[in-house]
Protein backbone atom coordinates (compact mmCIF):
# COMPACT_ATOMS: atom_id res chain seq x y z
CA UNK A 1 142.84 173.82 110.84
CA UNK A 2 144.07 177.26 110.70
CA UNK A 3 147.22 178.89 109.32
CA UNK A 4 148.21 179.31 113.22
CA UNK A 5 148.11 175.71 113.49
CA UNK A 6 150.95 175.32 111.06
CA UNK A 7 154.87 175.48 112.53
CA UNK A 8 156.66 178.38 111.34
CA UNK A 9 159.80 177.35 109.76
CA UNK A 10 162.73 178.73 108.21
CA UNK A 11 163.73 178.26 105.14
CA UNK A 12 165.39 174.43 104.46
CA UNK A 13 167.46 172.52 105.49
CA UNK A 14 166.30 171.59 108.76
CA UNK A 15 165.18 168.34 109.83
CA UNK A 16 161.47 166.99 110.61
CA UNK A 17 160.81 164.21 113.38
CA UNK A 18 157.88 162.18 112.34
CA UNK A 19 155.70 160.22 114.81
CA UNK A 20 152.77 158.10 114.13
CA UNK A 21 150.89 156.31 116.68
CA UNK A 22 147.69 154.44 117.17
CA UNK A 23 146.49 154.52 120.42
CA UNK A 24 145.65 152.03 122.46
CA UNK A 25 142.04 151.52 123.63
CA UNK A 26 142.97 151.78 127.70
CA UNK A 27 141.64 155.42 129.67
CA UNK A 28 144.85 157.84 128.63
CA UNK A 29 145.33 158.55 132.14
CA UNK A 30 147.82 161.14 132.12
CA UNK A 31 148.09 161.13 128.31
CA UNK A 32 147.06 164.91 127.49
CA UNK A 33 149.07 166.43 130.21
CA UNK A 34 152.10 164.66 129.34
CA UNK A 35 151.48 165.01 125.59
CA UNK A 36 151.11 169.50 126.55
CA UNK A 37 153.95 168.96 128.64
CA UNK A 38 156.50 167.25 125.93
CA UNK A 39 155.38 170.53 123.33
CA UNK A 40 155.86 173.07 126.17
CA UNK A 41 159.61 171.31 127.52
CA UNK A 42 160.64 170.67 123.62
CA UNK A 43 159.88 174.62 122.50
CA UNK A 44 162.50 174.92 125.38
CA UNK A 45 164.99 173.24 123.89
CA UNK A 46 168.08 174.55 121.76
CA UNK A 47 167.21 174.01 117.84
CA UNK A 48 163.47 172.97 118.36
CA UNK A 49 161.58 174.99 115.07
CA UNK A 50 157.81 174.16 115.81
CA UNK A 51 155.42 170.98 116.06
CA UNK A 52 152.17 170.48 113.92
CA UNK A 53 150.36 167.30 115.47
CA UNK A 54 146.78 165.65 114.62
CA UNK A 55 144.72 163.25 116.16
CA UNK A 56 141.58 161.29 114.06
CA UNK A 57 138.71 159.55 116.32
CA UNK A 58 140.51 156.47 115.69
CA UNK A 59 143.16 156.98 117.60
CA UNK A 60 145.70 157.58 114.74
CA UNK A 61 147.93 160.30 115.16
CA UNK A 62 150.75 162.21 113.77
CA UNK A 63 152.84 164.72 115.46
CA UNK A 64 155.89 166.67 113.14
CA UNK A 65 158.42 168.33 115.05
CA UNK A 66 160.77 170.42 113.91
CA UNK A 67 164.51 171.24 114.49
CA UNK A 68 167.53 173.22 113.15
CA UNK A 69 170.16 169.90 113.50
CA UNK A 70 170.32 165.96 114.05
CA UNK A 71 172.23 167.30 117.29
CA UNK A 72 168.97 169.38 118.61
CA UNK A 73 166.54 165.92 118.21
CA UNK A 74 169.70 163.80 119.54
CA UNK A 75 169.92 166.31 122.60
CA UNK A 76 165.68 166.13 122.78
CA UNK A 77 165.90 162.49 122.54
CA UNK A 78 167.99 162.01 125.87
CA UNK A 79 166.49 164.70 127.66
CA UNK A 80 165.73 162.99 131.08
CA UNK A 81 161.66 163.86 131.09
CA UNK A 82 161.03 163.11 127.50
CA UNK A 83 163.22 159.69 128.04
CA UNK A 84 160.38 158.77 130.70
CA UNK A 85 157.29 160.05 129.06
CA UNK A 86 158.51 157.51 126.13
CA UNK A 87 158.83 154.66 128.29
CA UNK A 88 155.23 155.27 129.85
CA UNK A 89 153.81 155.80 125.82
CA UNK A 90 155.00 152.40 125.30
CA UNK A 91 154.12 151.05 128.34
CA UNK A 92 150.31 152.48 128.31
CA UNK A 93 149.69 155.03 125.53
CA UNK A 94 150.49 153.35 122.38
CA UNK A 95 149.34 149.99 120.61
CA UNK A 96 152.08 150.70 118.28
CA UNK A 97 154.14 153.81 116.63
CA UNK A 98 157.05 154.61 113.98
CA UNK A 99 159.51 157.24 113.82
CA UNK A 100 160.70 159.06 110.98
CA UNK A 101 163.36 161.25 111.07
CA UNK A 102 163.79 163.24 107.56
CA UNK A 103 166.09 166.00 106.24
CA UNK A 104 163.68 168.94 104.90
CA UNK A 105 165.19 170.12 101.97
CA UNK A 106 162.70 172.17 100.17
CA UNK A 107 159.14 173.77 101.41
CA UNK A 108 156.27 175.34 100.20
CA UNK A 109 153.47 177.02 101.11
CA UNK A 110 150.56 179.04 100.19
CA UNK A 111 146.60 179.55 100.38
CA UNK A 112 144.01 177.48 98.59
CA UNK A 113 144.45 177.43 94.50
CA UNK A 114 140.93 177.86 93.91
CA UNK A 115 140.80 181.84 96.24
């Protein structure tokens, strides 16, 4: 993973939506378009700060979004196409998931302590 691969936030508070998911074992027919799609609509949406997601072999995943407000992830979390992607995740995509939704209140970051 590179440094580029990491959100660029400002600093705290702001609030982090946390999703883990295993996936199921089916063909992910339409999974990676609809997984692009979701990053490209929510880095249109008012108060969205960045997303940092990984995915193992296994099919465990976690994907970190975050945004300036509790309104900004309500407002993402009734926007009409994300609504429906959701449905479809459950429906097809994932054998099970949890959602976090934390307050950020402090950050750090920095390069390797032994360079």
């Amino acid at each position: 993973m590179s440094s580029e691969s990491f959100a660029t936030t400002p600093e705290p508070p702001y609030y982090a939506v946390i999703f883990a998911s295993q996936r199921t074992d089916a063909d992910p027919l339409g999974y990676y378009e609809a997984s692009d799609r979701m990053i490209e609509l929510a880095a249109q949406q008012p108060g969205f700060l960045g997303v940092e997601s990984a995915r193992g072999a296994d099919g465990f995943g976690i994907t970190v979004s975050y945004w300036e407000s509790e309104a900004a992830i309500h407002a993402w979390k009734h926007n009409a196409e994300h609504t429906e992607v959701r449905k479809r995740g459950r429906l097809e995509w994932y054998e099970h998931f949890e959602l976090r939704v934390a307050k950020v209140e402090r950050a750090f970051a920095g390069p390797r302590a032994d360079r």
